[in-house]
Protein backbone atom coordinates (compact mmCIF):
# COMPACT_ATOMS: atom_id res chain seq x y z
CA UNK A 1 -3.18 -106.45 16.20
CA UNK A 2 -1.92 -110.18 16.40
CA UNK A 3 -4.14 -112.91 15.48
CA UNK A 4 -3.40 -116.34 16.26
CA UNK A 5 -5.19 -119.63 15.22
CA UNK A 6 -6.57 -121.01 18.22
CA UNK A 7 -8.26 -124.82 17.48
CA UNK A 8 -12.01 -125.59 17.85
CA UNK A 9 -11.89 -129.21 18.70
CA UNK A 10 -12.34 -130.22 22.24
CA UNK A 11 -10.22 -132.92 23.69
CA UNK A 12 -11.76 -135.95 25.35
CA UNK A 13 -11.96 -134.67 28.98
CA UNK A 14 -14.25 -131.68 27.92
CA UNK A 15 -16.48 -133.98 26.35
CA UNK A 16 -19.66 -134.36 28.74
CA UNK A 17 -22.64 -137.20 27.75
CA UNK A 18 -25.46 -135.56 26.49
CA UNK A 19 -23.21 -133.14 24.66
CA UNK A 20 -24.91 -132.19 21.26
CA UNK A 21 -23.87 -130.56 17.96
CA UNK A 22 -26.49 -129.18 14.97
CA UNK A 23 -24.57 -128.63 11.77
CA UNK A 24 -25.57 -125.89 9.05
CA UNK A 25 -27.98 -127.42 6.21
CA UNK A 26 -26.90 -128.34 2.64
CA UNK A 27 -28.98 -129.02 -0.39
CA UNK A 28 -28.01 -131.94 -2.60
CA UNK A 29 -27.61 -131.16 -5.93
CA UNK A 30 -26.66 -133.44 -8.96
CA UNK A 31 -23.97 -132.06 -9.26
CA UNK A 32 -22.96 -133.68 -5.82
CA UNK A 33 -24.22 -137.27 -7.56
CA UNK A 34 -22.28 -137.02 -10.30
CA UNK A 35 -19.41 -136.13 -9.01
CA UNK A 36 -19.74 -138.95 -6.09
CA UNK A 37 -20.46 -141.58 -9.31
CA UNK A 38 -17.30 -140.68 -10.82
CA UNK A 39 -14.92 -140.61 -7.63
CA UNK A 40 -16.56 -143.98 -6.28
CA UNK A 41 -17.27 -145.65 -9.19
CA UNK A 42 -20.76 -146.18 -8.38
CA UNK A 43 -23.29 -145.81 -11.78
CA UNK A 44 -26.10 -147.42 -10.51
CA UNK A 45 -28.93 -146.95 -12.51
CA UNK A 46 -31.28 -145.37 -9.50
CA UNK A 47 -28.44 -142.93 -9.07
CA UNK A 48 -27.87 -141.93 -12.76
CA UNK A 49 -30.32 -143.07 -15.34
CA UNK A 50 -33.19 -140.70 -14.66
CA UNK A 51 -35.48 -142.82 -17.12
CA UNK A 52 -34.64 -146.13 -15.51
CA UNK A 53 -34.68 -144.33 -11.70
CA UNK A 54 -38.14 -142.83 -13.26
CA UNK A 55 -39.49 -146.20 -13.01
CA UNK A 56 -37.94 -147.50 -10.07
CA UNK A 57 -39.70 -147.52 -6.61
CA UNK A 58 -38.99 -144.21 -5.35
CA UNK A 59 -40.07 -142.69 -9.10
CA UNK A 60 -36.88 -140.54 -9.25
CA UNK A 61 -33.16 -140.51 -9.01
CA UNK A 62 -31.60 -140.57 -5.30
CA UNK A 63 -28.61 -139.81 -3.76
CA UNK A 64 -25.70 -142.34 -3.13
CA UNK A 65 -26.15 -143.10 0.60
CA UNK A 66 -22.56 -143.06 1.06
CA UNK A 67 -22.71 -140.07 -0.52
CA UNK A 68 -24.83 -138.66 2.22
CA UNK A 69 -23.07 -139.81 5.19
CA UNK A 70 -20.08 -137.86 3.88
CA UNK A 71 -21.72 -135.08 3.21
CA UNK A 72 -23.01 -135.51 6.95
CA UNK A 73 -18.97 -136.31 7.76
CA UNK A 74 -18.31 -133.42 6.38
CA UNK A 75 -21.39 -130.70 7.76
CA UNK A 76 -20.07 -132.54 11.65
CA UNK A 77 -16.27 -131.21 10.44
CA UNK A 78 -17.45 -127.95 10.24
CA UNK A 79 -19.03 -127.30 13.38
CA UNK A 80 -15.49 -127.81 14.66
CA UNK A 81 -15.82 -129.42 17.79
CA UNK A 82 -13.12 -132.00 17.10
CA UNK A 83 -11.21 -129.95 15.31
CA UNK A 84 -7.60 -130.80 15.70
CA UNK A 85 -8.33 -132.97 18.60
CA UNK A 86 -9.83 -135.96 16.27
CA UNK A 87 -6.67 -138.77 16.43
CA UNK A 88 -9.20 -141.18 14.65
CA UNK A 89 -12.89 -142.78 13.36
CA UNK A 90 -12.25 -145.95 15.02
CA UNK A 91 -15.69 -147.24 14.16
CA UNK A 92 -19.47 -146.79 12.80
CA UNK A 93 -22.95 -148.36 12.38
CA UNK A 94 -24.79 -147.18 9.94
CA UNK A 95 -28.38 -147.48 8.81
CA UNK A 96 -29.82 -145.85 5.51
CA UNK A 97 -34.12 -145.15 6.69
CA UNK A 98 -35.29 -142.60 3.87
CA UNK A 99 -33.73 -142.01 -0.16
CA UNK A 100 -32.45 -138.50 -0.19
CA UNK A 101 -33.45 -136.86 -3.60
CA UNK A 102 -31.86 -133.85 -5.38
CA UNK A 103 -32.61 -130.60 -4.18
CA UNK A 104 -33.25 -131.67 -0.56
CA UNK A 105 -31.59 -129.94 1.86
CA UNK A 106 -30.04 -132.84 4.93
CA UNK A 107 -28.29 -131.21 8.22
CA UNK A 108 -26.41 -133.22 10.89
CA UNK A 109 -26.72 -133.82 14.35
CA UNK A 110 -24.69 -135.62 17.32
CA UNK A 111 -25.01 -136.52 20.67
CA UNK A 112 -22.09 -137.59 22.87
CA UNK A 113 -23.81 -141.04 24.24
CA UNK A 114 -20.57 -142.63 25.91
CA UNK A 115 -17.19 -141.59 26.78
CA UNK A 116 -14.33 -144.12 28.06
CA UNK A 117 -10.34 -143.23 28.47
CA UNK A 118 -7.85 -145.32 26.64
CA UNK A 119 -4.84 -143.36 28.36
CA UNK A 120 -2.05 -145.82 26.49
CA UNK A 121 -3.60 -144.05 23.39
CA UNK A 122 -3.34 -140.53 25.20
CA UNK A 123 -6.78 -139.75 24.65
CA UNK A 124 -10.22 -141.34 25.10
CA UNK A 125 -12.59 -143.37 22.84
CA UNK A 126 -16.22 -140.82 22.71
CA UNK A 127 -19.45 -142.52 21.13
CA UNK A 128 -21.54 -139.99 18.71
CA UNK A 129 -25.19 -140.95 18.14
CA UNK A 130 -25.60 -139.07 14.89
CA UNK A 131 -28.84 -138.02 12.73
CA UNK A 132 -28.88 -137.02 9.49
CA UNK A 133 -32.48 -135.17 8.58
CA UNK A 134 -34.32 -133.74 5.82
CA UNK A 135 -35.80 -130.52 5.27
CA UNK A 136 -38.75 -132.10 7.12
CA UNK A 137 -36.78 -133.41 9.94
CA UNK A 138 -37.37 -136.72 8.70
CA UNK A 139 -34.36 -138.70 9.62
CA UNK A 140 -32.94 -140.14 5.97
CA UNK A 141 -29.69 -141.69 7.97
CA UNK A 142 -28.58 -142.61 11.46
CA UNK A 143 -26.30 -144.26 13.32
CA UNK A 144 -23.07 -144.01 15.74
CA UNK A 145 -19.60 -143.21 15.44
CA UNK A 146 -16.89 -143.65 17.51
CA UNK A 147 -13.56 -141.86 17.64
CA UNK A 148 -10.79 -141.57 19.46
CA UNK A 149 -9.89 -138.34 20.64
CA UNK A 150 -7.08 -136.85 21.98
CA UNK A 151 -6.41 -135.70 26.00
CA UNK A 152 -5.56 -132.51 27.27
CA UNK A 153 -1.70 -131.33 27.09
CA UNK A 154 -0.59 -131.67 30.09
């Protein structure tokens, strides 16, 4: 038996508005904040100190935000639906609505709101509305992406 790698991604044309993709769940550990603090640099007290975050507004330590829209990067990746067919993240809006505490578990979703060819780029420019929820389905993060995909071969 032969098996050959076949990509997920799906190139611009396939793309249809209203399109949407649910990502698996992940629970945020500290682990996952201490790790973020030490590749970004970012100490922040709220994020580290759990005395000082203890008496802080949210009574606790939270999650980097930036931490959580990569994680929510990442959870989108793995659904695989630009797999391989992703040329670039051209641009994003972002809006941080609800901290995102340790041991909460955040999933991803997307919606394909717009979709307009750029053929000089060979390929087509595809707006995501994306949510990232809680364990509630509270959304913690939202916003939209847009990327440039590649067309068809051919």
């Amino acid at each position: 038996m032969t098996h050959t790698y076949t990509p997920r991604g799906h190139y611009f044309e396939e793309m249809e508005i209203g399109d949407v993709a649910v990502s698996a769940g992940r629970t945020i550990t500290e682990a996952d904040i201490v790790s973020f603090a030490g590749l970004s640099g970012d100490f922040t007290q709220i994020h580290t100190n759990a005395e000082a975050a203890r008496r802080g507004v949210f009574g606790r330590r939270i999650a980097h935000g930036l931490l959580i829209a990569s994680i929510a990067s990442g959870l989108l990746a793995q659904v695989g639906f630009i797999e391989e067919t992703v040329i670039a993240l051209r641009e994003l809006t972002w809006k941080f609505s609800l901290p995102v505490f340790i041991g909460d578990t955040i999933h991803a979703q997307t919606t394909i709101s717009a979709r307009k060819a750029i053929p000089k780029l060979a390929g087509g420019l595809v707006t995501l509305d994306i949510l990232v929820l809680n364990q509630e389905d509270k959304v913690v993060q939202s916003g939209q992406w847009k990327v440039l995909l590649a067309s068809k071969p051919g």
